[in-house]
C-alpha atoms as a PDB file:
ATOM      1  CA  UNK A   1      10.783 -20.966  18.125  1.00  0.00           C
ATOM      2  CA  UNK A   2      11.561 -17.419  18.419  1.00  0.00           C
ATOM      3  CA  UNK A   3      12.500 -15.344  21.545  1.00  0.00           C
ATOM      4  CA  UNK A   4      10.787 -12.190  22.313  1.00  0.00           C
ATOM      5  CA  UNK A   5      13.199 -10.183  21.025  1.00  0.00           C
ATOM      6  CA  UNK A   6      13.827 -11.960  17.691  1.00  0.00           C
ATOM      7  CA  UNK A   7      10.062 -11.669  17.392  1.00  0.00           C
ATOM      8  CA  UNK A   8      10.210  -7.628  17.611  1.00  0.00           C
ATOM      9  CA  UNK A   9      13.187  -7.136  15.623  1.00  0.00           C
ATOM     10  CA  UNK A  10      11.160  -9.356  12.679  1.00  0.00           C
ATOM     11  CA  UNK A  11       8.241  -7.253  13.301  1.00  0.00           C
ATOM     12  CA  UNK A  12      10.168  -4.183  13.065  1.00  0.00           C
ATOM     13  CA  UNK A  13      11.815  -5.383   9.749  1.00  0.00           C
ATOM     14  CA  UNK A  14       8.649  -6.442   8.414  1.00  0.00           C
ATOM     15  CA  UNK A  15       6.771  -3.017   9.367  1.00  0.00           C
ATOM     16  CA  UNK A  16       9.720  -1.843   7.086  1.00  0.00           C
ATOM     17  CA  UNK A  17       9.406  -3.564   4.361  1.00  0.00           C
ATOM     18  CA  UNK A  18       5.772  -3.656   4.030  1.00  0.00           C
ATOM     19  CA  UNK A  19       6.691   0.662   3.830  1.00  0.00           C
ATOM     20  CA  UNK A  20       9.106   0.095   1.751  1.00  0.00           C
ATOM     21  CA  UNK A  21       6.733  -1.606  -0.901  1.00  0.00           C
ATOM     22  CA  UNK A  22       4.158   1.439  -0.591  1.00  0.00           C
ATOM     23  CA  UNK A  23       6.551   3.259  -1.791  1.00  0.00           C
ATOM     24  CA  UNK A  24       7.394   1.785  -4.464  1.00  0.00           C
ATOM     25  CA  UNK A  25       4.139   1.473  -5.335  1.00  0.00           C
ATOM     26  CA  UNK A  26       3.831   5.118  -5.615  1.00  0.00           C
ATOM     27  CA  UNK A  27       6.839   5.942  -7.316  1.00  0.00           C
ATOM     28  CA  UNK A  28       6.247   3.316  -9.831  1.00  0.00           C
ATOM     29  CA  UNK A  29       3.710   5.087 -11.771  1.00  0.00           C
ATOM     30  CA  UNK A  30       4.083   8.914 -13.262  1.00  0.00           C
ATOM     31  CA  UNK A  31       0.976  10.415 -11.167  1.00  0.00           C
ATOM     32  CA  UNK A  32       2.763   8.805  -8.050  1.00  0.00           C
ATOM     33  CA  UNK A  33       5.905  10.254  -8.246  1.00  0.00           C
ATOM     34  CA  UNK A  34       4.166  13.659  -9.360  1.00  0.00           C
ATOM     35  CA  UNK A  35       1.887  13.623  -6.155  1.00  0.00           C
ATOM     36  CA  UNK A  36       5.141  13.006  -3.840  1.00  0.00           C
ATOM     37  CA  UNK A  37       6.802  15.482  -6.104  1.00  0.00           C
ATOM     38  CA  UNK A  38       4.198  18.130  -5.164  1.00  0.00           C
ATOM     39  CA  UNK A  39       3.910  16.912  -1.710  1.00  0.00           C
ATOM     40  CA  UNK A  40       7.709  17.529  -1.010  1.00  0.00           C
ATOM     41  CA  UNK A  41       7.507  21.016  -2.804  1.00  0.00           C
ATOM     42  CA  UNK A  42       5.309  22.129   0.310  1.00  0.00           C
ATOM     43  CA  UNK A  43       8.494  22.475   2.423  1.00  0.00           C
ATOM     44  CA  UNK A  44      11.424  22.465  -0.391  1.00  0.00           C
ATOM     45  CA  UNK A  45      13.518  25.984  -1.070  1.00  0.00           C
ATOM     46  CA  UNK A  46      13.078  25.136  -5.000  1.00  0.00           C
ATOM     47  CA  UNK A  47      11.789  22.601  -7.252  1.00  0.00           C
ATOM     48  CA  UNK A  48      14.638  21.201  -8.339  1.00  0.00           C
ATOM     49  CA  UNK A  49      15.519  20.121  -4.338  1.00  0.00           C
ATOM     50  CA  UNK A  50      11.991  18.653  -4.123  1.00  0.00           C
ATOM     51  CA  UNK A  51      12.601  16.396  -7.099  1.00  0.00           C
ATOM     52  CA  UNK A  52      16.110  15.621  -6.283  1.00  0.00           C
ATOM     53  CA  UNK A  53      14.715  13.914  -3.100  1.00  0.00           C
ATOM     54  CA  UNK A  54      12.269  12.052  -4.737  1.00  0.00           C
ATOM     55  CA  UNK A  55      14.334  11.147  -7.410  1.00  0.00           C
ATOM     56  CA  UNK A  56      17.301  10.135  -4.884  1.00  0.00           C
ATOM     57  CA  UNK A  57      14.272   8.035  -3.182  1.00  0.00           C
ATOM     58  CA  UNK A  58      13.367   6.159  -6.611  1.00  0.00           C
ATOM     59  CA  UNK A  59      17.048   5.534  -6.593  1.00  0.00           C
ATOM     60  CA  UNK A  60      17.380   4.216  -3.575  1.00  0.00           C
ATOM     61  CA  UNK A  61      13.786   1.265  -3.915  1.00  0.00           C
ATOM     62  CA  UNK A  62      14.860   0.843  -6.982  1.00  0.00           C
ATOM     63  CA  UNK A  63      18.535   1.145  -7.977  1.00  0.00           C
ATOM     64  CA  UNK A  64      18.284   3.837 -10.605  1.00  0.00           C
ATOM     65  CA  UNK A  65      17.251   6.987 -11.278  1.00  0.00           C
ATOM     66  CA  UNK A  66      13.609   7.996 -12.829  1.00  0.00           C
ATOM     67  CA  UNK A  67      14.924  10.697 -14.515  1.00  0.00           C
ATOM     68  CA  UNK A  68      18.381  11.943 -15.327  1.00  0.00           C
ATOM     69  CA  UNK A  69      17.931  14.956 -14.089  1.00  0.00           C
ATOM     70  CA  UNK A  70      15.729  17.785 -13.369  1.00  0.00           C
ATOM     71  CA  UNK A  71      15.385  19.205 -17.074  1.00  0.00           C
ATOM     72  CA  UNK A  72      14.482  15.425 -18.149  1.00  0.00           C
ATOM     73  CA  UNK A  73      11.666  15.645 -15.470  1.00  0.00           C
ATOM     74  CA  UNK A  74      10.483  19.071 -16.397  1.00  0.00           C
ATOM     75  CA  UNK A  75      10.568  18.091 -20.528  1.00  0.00           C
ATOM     76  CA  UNK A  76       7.782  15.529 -19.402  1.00  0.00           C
ATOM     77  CA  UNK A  77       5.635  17.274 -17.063  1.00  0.00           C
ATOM     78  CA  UNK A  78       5.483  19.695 -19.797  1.00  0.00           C
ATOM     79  CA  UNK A  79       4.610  17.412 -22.267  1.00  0.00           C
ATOM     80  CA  UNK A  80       1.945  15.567 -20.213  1.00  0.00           C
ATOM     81  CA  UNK A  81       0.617  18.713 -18.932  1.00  0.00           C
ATOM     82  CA  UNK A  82      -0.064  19.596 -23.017  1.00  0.00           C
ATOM     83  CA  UNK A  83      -1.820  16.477 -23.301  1.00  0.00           C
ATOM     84  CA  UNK A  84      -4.487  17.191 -21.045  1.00  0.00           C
END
């Protein structure tokens, strides 16, 4: 049986998790990380900041990085933006 409290805190670690796994939900697939990409863009100086964050957040769910860096990232936008 758990107290009150113990109850909470295992709500509040479970509310966590269960963001947690949306993100990495999203960041698993290209168009997810793109669309947090662009939404961080909205209030980043420069691009390369924007994707740093994300990238530091795909890092940090999933213990490395997406890309290597931010010319890695732009070489494949580019190249999926020619496909379409």
């Amino acid at each position: 049986m758990l107290t009150p409290a113990e109850e909470n805190a295992l709500r509040i670690y479970v509310a966590k998790l269960e963001k947690e796994n949306e993100e990495m939900k999203k960041l698993s697939t290209l168009e997810g990380f793109y669309s947090v990409f662009f939404q961080k863009l909205k209030n980043a100086p420069s691009n390369k900041s924007a994707f740093d964050e994300v990238n530091e957040t795909y890092h940090k769910l999933f213990g490395k990085y997406r890309y290597s860096d931010f010319n890695a990232f732009q070489t494949v936008m580019n190249r999926n933006n020619k496909k379409k």
